[in-house]
PDB file of N, CA and C in Angstrom:
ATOM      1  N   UNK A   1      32.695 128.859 192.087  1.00  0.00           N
ATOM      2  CA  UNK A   1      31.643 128.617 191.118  1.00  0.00           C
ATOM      3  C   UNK A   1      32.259 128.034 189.847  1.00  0.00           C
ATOM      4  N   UNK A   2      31.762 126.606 189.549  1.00  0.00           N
ATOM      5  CA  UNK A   2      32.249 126.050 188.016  1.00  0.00           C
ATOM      6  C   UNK A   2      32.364 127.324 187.012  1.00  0.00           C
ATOM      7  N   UNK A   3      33.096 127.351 186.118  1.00  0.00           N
ATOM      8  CA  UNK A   3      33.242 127.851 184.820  1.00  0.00           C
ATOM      9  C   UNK A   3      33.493 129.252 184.970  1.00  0.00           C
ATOM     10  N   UNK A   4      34.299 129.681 186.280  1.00  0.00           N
ATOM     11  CA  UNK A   4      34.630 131.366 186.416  1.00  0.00           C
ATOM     12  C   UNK A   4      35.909 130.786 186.868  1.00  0.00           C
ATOM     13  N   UNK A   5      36.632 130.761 186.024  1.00  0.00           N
ATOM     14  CA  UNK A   5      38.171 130.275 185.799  1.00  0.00           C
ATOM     15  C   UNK A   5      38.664 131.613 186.985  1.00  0.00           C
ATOM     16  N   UNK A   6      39.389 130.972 188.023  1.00  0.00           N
ATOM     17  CA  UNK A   6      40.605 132.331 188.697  1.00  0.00           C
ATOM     18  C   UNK A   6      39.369 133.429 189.649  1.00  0.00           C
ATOM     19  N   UNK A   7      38.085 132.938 189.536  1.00  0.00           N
ATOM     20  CA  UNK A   7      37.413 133.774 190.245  1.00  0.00           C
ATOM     21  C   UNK A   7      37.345 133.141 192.090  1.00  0.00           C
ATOM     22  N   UNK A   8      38.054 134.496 192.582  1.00  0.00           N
ATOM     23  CA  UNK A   8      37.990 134.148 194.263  1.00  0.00           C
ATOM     24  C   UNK A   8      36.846 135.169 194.986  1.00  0.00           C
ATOM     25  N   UNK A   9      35.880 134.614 195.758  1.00  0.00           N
ATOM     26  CA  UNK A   9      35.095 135.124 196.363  1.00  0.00           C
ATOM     27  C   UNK A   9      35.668 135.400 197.699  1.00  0.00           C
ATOM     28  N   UNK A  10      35.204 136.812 198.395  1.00  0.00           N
ATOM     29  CA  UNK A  10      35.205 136.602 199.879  1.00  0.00           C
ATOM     30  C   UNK A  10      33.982 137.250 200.211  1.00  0.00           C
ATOM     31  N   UNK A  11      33.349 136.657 201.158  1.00  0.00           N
ATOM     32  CA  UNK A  11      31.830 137.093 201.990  1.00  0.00           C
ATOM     33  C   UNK A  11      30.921 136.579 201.150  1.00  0.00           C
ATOM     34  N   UNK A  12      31.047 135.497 200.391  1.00  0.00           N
ATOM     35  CA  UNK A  12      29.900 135.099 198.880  1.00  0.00           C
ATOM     36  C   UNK A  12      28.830 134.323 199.925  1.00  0.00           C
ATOM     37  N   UNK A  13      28.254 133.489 199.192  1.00  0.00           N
ATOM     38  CA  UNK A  13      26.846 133.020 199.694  1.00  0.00           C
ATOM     39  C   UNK A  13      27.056 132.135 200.645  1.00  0.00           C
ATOM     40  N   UNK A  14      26.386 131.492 201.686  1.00  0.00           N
ATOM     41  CA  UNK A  14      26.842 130.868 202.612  1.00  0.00           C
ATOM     42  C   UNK A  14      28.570 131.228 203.538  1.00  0.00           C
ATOM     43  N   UNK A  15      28.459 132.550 203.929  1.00  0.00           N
ATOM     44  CA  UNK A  15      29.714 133.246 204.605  1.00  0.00           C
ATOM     45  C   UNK A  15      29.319 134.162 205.508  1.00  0.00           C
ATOM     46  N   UNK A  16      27.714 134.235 205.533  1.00  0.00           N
ATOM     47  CA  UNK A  16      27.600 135.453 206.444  1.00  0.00           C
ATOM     48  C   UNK A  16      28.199 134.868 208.096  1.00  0.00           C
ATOM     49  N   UNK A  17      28.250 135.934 208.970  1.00  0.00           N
ATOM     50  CA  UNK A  17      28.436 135.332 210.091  1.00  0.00           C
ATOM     51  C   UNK A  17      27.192 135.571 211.319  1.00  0.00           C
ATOM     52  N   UNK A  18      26.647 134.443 211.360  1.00  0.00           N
ATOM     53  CA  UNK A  18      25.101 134.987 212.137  1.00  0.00           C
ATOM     54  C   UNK A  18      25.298 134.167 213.291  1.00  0.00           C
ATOM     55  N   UNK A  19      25.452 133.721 214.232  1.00  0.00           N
ATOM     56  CA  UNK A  19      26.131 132.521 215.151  1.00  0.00           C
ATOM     57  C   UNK A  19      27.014 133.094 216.080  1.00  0.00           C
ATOM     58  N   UNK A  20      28.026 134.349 215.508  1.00  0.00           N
ATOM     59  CA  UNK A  20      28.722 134.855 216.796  1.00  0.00           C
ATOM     60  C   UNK A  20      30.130 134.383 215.796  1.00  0.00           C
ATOM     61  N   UNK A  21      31.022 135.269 216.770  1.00  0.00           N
ATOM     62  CA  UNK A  21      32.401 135.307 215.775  1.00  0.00           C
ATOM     63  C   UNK A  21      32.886 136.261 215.616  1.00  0.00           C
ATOM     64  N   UNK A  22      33.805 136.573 214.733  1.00  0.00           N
ATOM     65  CA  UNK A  22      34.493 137.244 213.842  1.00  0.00           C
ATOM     66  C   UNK A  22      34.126 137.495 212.230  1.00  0.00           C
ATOM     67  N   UNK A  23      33.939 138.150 211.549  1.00  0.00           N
ATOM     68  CA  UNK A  23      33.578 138.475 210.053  1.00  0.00           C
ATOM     69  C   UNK A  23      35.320 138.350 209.848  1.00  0.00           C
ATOM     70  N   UNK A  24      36.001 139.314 210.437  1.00  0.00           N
ATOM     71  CA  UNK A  24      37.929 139.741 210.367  1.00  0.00           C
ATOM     72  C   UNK A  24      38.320 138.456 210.195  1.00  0.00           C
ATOM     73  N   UNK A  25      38.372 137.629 211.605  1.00  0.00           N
ATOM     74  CA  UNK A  25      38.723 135.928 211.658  1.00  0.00           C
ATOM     75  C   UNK A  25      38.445 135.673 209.800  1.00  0.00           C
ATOM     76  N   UNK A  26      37.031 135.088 209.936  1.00  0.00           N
ATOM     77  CA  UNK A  26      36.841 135.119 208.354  1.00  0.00           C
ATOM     78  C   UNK A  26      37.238 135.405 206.919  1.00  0.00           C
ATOM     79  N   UNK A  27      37.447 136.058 207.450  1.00  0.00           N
ATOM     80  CA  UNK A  27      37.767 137.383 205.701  1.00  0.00           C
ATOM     81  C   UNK A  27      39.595 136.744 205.718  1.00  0.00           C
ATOM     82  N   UNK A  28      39.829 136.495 207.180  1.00  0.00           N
ATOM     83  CA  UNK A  28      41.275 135.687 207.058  1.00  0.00           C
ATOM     84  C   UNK A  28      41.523 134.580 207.085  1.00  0.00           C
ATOM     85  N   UNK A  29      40.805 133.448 206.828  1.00  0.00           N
ATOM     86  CA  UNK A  29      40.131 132.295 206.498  1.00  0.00           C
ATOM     87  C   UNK A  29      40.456 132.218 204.863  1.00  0.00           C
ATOM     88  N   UNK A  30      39.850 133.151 204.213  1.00  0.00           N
ATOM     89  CA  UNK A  30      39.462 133.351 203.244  1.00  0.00           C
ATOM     90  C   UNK A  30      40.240 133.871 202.170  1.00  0.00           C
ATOM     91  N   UNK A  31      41.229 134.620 202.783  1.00  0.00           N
ATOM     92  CA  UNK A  31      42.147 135.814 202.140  1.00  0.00           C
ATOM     93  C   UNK A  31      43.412 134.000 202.215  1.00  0.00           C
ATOM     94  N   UNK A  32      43.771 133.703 203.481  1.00  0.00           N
ATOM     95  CA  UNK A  32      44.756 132.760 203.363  1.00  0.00           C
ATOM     96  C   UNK A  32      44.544 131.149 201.933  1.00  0.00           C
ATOM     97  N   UNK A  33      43.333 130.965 202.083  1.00  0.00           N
ATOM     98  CA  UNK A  33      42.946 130.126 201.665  1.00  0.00           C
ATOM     99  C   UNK A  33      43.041 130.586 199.581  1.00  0.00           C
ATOM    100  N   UNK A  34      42.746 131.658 199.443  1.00  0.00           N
ATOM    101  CA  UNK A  34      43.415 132.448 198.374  1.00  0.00           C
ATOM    102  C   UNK A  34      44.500 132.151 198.217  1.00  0.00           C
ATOM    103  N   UNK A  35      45.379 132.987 198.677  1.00  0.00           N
ATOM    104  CA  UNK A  35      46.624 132.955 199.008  1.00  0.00           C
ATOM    105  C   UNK A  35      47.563 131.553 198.588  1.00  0.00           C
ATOM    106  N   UNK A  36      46.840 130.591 199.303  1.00  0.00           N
ATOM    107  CA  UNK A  36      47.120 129.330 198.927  1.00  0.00           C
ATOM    108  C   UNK A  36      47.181 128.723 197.280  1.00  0.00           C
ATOM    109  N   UNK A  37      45.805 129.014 197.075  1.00  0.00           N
ATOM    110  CA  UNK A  37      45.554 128.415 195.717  1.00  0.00           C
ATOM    111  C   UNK A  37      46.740 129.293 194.841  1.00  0.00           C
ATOM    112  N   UNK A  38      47.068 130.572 194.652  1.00  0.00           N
ATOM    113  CA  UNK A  38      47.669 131.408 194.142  1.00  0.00           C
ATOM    114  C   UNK A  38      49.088 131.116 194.169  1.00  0.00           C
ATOM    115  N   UNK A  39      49.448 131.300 195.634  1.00  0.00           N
ATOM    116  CA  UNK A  39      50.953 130.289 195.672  1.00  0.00           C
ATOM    117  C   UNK A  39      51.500 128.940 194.965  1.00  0.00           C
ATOM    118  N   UNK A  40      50.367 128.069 195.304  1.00  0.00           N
ATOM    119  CA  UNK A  40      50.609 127.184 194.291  1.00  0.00           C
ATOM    120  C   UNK A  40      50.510 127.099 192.648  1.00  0.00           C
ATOM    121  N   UNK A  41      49.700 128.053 192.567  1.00  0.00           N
ATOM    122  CA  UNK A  41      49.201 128.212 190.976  1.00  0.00           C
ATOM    123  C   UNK A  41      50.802 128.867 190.480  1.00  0.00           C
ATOM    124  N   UNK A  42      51.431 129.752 190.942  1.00  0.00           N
ATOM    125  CA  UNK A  42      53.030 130.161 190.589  1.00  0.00           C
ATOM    126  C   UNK A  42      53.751 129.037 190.648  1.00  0.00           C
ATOM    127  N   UNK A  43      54.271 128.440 192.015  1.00  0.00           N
ATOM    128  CA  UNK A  43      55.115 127.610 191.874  1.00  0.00           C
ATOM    129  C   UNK A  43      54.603 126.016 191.158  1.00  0.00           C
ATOM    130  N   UNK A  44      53.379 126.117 190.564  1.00  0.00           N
ATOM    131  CA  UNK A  44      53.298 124.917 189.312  1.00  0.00           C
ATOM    132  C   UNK A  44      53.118 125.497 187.837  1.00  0.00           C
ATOM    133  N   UNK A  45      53.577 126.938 187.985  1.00  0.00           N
ATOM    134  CA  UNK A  45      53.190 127.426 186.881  1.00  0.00           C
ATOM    135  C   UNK A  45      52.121 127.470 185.811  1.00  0.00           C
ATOM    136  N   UNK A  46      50.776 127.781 186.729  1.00  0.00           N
ATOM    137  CA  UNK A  46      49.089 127.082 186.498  1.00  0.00           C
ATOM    138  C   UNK A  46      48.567 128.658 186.041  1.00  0.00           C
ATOM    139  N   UNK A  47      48.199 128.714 185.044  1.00  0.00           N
ATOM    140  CA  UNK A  47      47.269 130.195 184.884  1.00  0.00           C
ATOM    141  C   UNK A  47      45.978 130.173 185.089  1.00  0.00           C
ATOM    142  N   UNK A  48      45.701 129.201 185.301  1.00  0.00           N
ATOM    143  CA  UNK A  48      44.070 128.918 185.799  1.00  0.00           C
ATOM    144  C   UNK A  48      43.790 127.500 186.670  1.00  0.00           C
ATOM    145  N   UNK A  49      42.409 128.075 187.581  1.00  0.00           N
ATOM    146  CA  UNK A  49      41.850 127.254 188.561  1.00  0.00           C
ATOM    147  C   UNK A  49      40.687 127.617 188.292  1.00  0.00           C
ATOM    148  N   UNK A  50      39.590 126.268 188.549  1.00  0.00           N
ATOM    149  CA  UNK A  50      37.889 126.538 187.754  1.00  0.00           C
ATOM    150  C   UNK A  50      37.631 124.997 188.680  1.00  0.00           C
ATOM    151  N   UNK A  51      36.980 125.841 190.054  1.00  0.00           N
ATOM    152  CA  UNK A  51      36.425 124.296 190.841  1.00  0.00           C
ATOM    153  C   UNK A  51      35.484 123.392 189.749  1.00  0.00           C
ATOM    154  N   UNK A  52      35.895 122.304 190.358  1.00  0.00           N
ATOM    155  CA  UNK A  52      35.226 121.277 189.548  1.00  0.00           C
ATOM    156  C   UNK A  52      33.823 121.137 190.344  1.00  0.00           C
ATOM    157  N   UNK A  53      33.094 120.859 188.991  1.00  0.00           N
ATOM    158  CA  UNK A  53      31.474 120.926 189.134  1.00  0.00           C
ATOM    159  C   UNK A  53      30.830 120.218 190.526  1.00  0.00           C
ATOM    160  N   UNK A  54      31.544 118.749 190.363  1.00  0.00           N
ATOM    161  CA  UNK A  54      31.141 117.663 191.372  1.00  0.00           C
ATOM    162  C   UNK A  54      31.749 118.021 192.529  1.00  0.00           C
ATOM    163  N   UNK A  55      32.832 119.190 192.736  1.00  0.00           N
ATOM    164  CA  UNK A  55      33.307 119.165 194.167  1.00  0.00           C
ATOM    165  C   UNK A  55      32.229 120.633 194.629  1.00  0.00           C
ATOM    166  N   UNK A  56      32.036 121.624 193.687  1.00  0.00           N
ATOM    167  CA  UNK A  56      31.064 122.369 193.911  1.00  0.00           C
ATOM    168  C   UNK A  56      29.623 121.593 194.566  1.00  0.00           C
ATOM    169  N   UNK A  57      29.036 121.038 193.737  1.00  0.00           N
ATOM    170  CA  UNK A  57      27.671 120.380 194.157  1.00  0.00           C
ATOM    171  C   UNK A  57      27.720 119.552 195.278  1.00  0.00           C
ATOM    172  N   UNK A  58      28.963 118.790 195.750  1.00  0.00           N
ATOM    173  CA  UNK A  58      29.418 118.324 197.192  1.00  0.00           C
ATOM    174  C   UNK A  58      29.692 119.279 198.450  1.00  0.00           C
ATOM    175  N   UNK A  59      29.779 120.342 198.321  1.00  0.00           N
ATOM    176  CA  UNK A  59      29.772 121.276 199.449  1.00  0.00           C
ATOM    177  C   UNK A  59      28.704 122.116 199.226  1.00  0.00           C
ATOM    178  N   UNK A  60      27.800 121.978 198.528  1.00  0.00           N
ATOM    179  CA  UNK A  60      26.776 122.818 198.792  1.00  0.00           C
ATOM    180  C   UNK A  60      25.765 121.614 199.491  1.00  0.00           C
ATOM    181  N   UNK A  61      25.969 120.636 198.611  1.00  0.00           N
ATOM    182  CA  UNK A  61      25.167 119.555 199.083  1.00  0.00           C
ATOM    183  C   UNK A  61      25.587 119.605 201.093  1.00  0.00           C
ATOM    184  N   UNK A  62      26.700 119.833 201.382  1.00  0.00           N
ATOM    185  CA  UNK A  62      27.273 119.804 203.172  1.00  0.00           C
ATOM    186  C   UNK A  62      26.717 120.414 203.648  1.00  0.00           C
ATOM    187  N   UNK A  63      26.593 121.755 202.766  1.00  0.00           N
ATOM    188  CA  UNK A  63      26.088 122.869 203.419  1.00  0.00           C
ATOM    189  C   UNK A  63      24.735 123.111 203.794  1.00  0.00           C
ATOM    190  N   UNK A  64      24.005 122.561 202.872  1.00  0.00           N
ATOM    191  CA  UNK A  64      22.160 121.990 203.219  1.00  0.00           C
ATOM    192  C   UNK A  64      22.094 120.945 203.739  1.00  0.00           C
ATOM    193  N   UNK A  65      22.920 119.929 204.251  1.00  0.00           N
ATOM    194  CA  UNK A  65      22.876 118.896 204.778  1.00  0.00           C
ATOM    195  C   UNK A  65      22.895 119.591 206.829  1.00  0.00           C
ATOM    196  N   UNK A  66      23.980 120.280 206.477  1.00  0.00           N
ATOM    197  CA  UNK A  66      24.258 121.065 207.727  1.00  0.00           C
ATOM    198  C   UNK A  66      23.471 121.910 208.439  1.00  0.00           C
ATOM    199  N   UNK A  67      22.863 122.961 207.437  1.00  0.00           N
ATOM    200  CA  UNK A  67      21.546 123.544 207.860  1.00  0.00           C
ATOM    201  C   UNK A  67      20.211 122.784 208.484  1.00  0.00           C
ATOM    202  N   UNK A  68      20.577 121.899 207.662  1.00  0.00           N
ATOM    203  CA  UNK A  68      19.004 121.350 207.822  1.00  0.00           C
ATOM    204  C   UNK A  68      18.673 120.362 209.799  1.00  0.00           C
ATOM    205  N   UNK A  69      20.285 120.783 210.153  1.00  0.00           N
ATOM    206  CA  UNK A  69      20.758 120.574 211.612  1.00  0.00           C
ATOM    207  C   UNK A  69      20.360 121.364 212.083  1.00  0.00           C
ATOM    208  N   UNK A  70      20.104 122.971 211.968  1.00  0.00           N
ATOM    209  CA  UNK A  70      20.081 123.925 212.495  1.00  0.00           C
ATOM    210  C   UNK A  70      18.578 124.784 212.219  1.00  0.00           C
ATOM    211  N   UNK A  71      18.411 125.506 213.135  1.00  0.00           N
ATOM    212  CA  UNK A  71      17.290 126.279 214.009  1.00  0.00           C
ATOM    213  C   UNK A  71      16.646 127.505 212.061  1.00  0.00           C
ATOM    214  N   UNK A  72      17.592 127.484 211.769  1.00  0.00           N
ATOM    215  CA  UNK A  72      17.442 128.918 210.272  1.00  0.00           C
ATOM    216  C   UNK A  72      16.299 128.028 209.336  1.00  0.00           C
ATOM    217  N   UNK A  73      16.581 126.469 209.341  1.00  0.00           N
ATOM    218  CA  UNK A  73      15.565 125.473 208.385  1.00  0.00           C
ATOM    219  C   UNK A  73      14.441 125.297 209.202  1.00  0.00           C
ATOM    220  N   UNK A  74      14.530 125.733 209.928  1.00  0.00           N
ATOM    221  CA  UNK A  74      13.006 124.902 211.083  1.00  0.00           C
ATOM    222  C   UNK A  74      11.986 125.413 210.013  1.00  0.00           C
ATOM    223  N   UNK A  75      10.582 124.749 209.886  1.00  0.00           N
ATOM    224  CA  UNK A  75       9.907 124.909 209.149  1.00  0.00           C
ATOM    225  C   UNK A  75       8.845 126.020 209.811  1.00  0.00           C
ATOM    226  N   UNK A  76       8.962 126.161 210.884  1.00  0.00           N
ATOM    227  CA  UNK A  76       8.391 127.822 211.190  1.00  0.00           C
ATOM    228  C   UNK A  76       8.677 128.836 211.146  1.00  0.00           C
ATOM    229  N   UNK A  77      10.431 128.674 210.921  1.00  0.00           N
ATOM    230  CA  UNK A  77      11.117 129.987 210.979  1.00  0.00           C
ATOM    231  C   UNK A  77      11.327 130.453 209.948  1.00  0.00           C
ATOM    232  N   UNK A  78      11.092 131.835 209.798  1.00  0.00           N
ATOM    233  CA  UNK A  78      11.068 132.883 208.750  1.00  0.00           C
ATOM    234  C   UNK A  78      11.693 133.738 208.929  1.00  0.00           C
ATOM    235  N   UNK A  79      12.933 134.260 208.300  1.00  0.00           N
ATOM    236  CA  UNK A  79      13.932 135.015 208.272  1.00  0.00           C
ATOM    237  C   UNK A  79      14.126 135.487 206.941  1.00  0.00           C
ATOM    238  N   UNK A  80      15.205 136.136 206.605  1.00  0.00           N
ATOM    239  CA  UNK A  80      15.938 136.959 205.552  1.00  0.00           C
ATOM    240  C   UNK A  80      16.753 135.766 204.872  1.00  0.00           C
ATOM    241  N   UNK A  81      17.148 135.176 205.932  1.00  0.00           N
ATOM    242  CA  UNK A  81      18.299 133.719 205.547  1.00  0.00           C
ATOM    243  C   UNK A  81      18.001 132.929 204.642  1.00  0.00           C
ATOM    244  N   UNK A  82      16.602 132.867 204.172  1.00  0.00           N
ATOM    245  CA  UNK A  82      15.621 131.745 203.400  1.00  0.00           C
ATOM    246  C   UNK A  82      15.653 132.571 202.046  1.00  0.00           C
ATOM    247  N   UNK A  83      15.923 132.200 200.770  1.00  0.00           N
ATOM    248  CA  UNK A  83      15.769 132.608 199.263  1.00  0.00           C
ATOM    249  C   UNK A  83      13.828 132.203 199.271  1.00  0.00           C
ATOM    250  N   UNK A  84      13.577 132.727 198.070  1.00  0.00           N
ATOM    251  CA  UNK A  84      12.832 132.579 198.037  1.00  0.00           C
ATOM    252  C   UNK A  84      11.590 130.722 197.922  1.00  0.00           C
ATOM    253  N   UNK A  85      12.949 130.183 197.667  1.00  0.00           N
ATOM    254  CA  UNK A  85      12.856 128.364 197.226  1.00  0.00           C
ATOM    255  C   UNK A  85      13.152 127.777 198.763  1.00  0.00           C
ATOM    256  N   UNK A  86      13.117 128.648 199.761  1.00  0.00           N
ATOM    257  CA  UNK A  86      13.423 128.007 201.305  1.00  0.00           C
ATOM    258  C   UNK A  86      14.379 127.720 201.528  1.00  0.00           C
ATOM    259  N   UNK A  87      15.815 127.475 200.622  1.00  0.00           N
ATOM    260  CA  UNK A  87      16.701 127.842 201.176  1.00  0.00           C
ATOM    261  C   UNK A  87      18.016 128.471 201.872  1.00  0.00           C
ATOM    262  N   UNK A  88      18.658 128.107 202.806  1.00  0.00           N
ATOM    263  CA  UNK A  88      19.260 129.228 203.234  1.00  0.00           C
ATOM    264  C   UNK A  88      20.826 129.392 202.395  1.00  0.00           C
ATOM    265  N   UNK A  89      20.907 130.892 201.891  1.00  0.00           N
ATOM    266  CA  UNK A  89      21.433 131.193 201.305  1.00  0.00           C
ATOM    267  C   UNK A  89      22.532 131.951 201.901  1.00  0.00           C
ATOM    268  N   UNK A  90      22.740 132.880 203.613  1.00  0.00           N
ATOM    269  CA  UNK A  90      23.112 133.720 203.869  1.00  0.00           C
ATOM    270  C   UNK A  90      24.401 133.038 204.757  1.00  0.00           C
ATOM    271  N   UNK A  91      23.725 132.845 206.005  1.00  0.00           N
ATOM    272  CA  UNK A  91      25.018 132.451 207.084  1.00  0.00           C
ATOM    273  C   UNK A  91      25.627 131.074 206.893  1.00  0.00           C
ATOM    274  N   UNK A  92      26.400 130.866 207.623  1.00  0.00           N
ATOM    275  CA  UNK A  92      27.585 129.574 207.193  1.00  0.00           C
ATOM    276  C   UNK A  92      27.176 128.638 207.937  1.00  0.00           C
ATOM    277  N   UNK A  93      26.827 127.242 208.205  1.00  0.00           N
ATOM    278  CA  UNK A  93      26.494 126.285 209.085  1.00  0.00           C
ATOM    279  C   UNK A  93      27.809 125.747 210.142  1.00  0.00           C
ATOM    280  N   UNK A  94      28.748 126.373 209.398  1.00  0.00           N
ATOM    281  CA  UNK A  94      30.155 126.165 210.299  1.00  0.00           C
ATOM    282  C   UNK A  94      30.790 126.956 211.498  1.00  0.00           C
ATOM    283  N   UNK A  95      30.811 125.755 212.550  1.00  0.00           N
ATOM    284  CA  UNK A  95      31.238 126.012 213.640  1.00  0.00           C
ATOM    285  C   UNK A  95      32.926 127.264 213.063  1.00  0.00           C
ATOM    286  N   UNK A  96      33.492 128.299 213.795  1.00  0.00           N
ATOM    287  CA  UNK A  96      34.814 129.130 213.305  1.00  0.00           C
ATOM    288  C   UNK A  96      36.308 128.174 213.094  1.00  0.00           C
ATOM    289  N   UNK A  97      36.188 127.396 213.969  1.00  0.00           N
ATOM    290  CA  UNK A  97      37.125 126.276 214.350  1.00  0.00           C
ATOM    291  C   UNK A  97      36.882 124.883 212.459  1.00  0.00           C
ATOM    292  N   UNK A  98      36.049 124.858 212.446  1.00  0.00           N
ATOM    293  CA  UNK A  98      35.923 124.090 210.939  1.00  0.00           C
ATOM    294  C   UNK A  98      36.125 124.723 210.277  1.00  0.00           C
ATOM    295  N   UNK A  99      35.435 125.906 209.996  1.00  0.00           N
ATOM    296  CA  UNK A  99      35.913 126.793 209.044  1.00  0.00           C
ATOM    297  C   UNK A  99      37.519 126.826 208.933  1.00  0.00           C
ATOM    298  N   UNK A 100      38.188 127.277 209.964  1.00  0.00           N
ATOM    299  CA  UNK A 100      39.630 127.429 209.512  1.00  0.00           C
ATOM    300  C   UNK A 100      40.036 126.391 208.925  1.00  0.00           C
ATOM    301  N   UNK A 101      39.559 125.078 209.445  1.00  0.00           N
ATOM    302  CA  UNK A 101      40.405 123.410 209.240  1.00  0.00           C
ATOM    303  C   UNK A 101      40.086 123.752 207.550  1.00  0.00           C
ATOM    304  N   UNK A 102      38.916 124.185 207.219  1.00  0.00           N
ATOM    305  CA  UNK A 102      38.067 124.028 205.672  1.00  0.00           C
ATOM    306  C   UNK A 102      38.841 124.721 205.164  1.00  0.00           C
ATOM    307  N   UNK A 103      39.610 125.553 205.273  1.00  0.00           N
ATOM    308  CA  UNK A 103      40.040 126.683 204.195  1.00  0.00           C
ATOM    309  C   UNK A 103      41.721 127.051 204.627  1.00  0.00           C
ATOM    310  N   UNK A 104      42.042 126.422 205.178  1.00  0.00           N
ATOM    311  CA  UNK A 104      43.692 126.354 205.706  1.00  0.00           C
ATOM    312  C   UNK A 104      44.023 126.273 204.474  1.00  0.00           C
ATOM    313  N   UNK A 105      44.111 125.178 203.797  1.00  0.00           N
ATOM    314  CA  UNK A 105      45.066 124.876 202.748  1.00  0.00           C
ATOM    315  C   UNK A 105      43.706 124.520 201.235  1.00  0.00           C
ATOM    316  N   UNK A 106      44.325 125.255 200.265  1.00  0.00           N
ATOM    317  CA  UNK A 106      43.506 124.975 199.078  1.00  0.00           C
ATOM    318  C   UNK A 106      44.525 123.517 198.424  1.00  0.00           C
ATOM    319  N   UNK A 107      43.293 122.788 198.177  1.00  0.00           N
ATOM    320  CA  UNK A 107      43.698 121.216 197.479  1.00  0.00           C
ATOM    321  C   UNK A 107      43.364 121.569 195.822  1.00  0.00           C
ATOM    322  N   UNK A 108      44.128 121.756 194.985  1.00  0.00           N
ATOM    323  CA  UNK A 108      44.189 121.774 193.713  1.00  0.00           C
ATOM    324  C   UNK A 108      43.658 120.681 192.886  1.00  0.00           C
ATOM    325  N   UNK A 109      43.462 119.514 193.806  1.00  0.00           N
ATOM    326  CA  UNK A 109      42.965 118.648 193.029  1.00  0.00           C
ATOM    327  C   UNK A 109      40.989 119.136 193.057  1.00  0.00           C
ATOM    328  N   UNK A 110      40.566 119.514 193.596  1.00  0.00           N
ATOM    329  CA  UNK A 110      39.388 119.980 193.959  1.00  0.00           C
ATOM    330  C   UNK A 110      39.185 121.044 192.473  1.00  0.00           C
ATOM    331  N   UNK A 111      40.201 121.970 191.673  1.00  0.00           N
ATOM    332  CA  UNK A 111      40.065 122.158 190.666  1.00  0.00           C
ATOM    333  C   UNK A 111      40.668 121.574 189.272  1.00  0.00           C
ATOM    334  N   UNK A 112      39.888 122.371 188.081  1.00  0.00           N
ATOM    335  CA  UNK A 112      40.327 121.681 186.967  1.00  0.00           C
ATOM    336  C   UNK A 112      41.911 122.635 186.741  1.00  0.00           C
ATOM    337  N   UNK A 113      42.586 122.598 186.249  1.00  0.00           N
ATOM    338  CA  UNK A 113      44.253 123.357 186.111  1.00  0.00           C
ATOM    339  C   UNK A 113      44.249 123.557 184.823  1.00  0.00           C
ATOM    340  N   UNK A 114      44.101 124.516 184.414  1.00  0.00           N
ATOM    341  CA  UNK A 114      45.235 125.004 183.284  1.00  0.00           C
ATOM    342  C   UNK A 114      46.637 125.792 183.562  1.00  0.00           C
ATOM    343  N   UNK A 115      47.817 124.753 182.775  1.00  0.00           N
ATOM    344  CA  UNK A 115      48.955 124.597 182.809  1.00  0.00           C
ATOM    345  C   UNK A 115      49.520 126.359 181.795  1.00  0.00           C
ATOM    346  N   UNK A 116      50.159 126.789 182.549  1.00  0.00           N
ATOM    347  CA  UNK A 116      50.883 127.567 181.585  1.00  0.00           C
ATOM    348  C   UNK A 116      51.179 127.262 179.839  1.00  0.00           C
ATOM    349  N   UNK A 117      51.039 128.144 178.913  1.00  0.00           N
ATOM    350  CA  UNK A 117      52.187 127.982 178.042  1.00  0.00           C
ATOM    351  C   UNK A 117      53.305 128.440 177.991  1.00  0.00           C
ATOM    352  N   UNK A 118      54.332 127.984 177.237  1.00  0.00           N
ATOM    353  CA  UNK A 118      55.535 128.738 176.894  1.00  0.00           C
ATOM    354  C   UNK A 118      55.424 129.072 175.971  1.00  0.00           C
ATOM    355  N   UNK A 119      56.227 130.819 176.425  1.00  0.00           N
ATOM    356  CA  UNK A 119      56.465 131.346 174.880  1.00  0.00           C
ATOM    357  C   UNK A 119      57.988 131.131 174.857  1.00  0.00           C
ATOM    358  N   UNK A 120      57.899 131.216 173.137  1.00  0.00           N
ATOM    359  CA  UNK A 120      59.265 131.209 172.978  1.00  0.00           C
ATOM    360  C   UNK A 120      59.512 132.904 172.410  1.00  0.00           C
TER     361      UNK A 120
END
């Protein structure tokens, strides 16, 4: 989420697993993909990561693009999955196999960086 500098979600909106799977798989998807950003944030000496707005609004934009493939948008179906504005807020449109490719490695350029200072 823009402007929550260093904030890592796991199980947040669009993560449920409704499709079949693993939640565990997931949560290790998720935990690695952490992991990542964090590793790198040390070895560039970065005290902060704050996704950028336009890469936010591009994967949500995937993510309703993706749904709107799937059986949860049908315009008869009524579920829990639907916010109150129709859309789906809960399960992930991603096959487990994308998911991993999606979250293997965190790309830093995808956030804004703040650089360490030095103290003296």
């Amino acid at each position: 989420m823009p402007n929550f500098p260093n904030l890592f979600c796991l199980y947040g909106p669009n993560t449920n697993v409704a499709h079949g799977g693993s939640v565990i798989f997931q949560a290790e998807c998720q935990m690695r993909y952490i992991t990542s950003c964090i590793t790198q944030m040390i070895e560039s000496q970065i005290s902060a990561v704050d996704v950028r707005p336009e890469v936010h609004d591009a994967y949500n934009k995937a993510v309703d693009d993706e749904h709107d493939q799937l059986v949860w948008s049908h315009p008869g179906m009524d579920s829990w999955y639907k916010n109150s504005q129709g859309r789906i807020f809960s399960p992930m449109p991603w096959r487990f196999v994308d998911y991993w490719s999606m979250t293997h490695d965190a790309d830093l350029s995808d956030y804004l960086v703040t650089a360490k200072r030095e103290t003296v």
